[in-house]
Protein backbone atom coordinates (compact mmCIF):
# COMPACT_ATOMS: atom_id res chain seq x y z
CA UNK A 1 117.75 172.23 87.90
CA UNK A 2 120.45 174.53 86.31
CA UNK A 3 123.11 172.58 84.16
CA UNK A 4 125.67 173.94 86.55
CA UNK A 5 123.99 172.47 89.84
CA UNK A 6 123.76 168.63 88.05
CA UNK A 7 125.65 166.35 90.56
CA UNK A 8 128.85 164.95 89.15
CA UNK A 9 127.13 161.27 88.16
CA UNK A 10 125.25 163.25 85.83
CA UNK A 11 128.21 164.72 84.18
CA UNK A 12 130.11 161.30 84.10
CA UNK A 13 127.37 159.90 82.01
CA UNK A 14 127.09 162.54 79.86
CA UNK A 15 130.72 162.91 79.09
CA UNK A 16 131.05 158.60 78.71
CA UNK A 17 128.25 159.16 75.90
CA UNK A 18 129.54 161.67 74.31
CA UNK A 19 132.63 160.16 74.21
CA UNK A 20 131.22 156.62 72.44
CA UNK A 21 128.70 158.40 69.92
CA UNK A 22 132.00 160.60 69.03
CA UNK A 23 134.27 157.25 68.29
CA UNK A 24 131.87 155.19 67.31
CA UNK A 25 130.93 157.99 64.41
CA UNK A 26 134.83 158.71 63.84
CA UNK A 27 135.84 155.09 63.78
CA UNK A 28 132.87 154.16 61.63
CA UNK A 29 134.31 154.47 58.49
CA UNK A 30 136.83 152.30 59.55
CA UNK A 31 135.07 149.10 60.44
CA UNK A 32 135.32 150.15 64.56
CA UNK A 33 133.13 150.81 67.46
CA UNK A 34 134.73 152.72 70.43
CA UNK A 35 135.04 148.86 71.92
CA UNK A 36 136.86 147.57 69.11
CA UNK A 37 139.49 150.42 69.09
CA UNK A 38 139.55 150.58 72.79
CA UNK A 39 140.43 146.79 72.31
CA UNK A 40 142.33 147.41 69.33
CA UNK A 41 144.74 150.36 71.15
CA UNK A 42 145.14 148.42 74.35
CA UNK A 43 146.64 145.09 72.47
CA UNK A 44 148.59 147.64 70.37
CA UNK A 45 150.23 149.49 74.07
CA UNK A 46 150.53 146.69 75.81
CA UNK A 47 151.68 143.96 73.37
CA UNK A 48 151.77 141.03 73.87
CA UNK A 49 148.98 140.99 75.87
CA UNK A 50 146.95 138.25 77.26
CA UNK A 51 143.12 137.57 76.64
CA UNK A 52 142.66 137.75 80.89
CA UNK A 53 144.70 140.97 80.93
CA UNK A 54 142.85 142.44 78.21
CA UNK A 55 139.29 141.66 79.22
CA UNK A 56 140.14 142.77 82.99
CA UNK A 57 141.06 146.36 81.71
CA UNK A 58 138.74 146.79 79.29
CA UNK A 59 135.72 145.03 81.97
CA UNK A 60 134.47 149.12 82.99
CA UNK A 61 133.28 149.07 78.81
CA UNK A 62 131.48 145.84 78.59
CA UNK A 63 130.36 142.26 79.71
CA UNK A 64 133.09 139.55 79.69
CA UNK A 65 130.57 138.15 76.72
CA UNK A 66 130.94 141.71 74.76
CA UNK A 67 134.48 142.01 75.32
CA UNK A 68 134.73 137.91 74.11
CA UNK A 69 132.49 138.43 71.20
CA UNK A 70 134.31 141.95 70.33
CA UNK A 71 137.74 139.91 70.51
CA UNK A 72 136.64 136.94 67.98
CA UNK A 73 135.22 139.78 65.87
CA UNK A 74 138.90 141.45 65.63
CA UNK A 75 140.24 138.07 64.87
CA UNK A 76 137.84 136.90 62.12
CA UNK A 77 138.77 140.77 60.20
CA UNK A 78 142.32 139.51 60.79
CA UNK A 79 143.34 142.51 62.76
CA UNK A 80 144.94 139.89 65.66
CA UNK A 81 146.72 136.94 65.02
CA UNK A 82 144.11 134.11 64.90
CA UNK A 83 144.46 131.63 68.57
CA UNK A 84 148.00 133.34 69.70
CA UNK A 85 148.15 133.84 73.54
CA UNK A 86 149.29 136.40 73.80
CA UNK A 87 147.51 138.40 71.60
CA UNK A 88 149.24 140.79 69.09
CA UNK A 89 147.84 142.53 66.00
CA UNK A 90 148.97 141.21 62.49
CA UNK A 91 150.23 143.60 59.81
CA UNK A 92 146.74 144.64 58.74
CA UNK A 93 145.77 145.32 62.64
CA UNK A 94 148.62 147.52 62.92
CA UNK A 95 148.41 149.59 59.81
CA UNK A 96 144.57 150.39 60.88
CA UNK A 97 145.82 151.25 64.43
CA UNK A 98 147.91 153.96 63.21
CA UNK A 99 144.91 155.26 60.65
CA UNK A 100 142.62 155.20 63.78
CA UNK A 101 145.13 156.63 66.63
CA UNK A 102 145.86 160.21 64.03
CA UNK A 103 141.76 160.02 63.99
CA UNK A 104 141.38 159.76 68.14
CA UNK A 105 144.48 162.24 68.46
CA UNK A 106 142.23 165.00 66.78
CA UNK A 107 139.30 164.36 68.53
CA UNK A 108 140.94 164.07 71.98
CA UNK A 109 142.46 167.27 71.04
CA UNK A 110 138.84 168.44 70.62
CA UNK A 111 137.36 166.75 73.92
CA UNK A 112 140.54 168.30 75.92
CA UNK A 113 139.77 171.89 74.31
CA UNK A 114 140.15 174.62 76.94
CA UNK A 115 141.20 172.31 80.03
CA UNK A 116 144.66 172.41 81.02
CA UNK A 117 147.13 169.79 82.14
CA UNK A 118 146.42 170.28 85.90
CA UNK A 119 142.40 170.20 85.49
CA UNK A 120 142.94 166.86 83.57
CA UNK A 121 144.93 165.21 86.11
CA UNK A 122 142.56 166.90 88.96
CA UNK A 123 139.96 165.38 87.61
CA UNK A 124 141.20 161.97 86.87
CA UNK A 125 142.34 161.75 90.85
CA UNK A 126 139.18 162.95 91.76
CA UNK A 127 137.04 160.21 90.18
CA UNK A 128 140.25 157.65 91.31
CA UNK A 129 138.85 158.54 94.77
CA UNK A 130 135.57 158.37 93.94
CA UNK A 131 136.02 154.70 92.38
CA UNK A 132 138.01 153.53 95.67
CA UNK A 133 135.55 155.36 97.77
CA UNK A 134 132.56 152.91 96.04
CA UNK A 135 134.56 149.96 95.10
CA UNK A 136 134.05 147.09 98.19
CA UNK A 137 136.04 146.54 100.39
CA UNK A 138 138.07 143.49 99.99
């Protein structure tokens, strides 16, 4: 089968992998994984944040037992304040937050090469409707 005529599944994975082997090898150097920045950047845009919040957005990444374990990790390297509810980073969490979001702005830049602002939002709507198409029915 021609790369052109994969179905879009195909493409989703590829582009999710991509995606993690590119953060986890920028963030690295830093100490992160793609999951601990994701985790890191959402308590940073949303703060305060609770843990429930949290875990529920960041649930299409990882297990509730990842997301706990990636959460105590981030606490014991004293990037969030230690048994606060909600959560917020501490000094040292927020420093590394801005070293790591300059780091994901370039390589977003790079992943976003050559696709305009209408293809981008296309696309997100597209899988929306894809998600609500497959997601039960409550």
């Amino acid at each position: 089968m021609q790369a052109k005529n994969l179905p879009i599944g195909y493409w989703i994975k590829q582009a999710d992998t991509l995606l993690t082997q590119g953060i986890d090898a920028l963030q690295s150097s830093l100490g992160l994984t793609r999951l601990k920045w994701q985790m890191l950047h959402t308590i940073r845009e949303k703060e305060p944040i609770h843990t429930n919040e949290l875990t529920a957005l960041l649930k299409p990444f990882a297990e509730k037992s990842v997301l706990e374990t990636t959460l105590e990790a981030l606490k014991q390297d004293s990037l969030i304040l230690e048994k606060e509810e909600p959560l917020s980073l501490t000094a040292k969490g927020i420093t590394l937050h801005a070293v790591c979001f300059e780091q994901q702005k370039t390589f977003r830049q790079k992943a976003m090469a050559g696709i305009t602002e209408q293809q981008y939002e296309q696309t997100v709507a597209t899988l929306q409707k894809i998600a609500e198409n497959l997601s039960p029915q409550i």
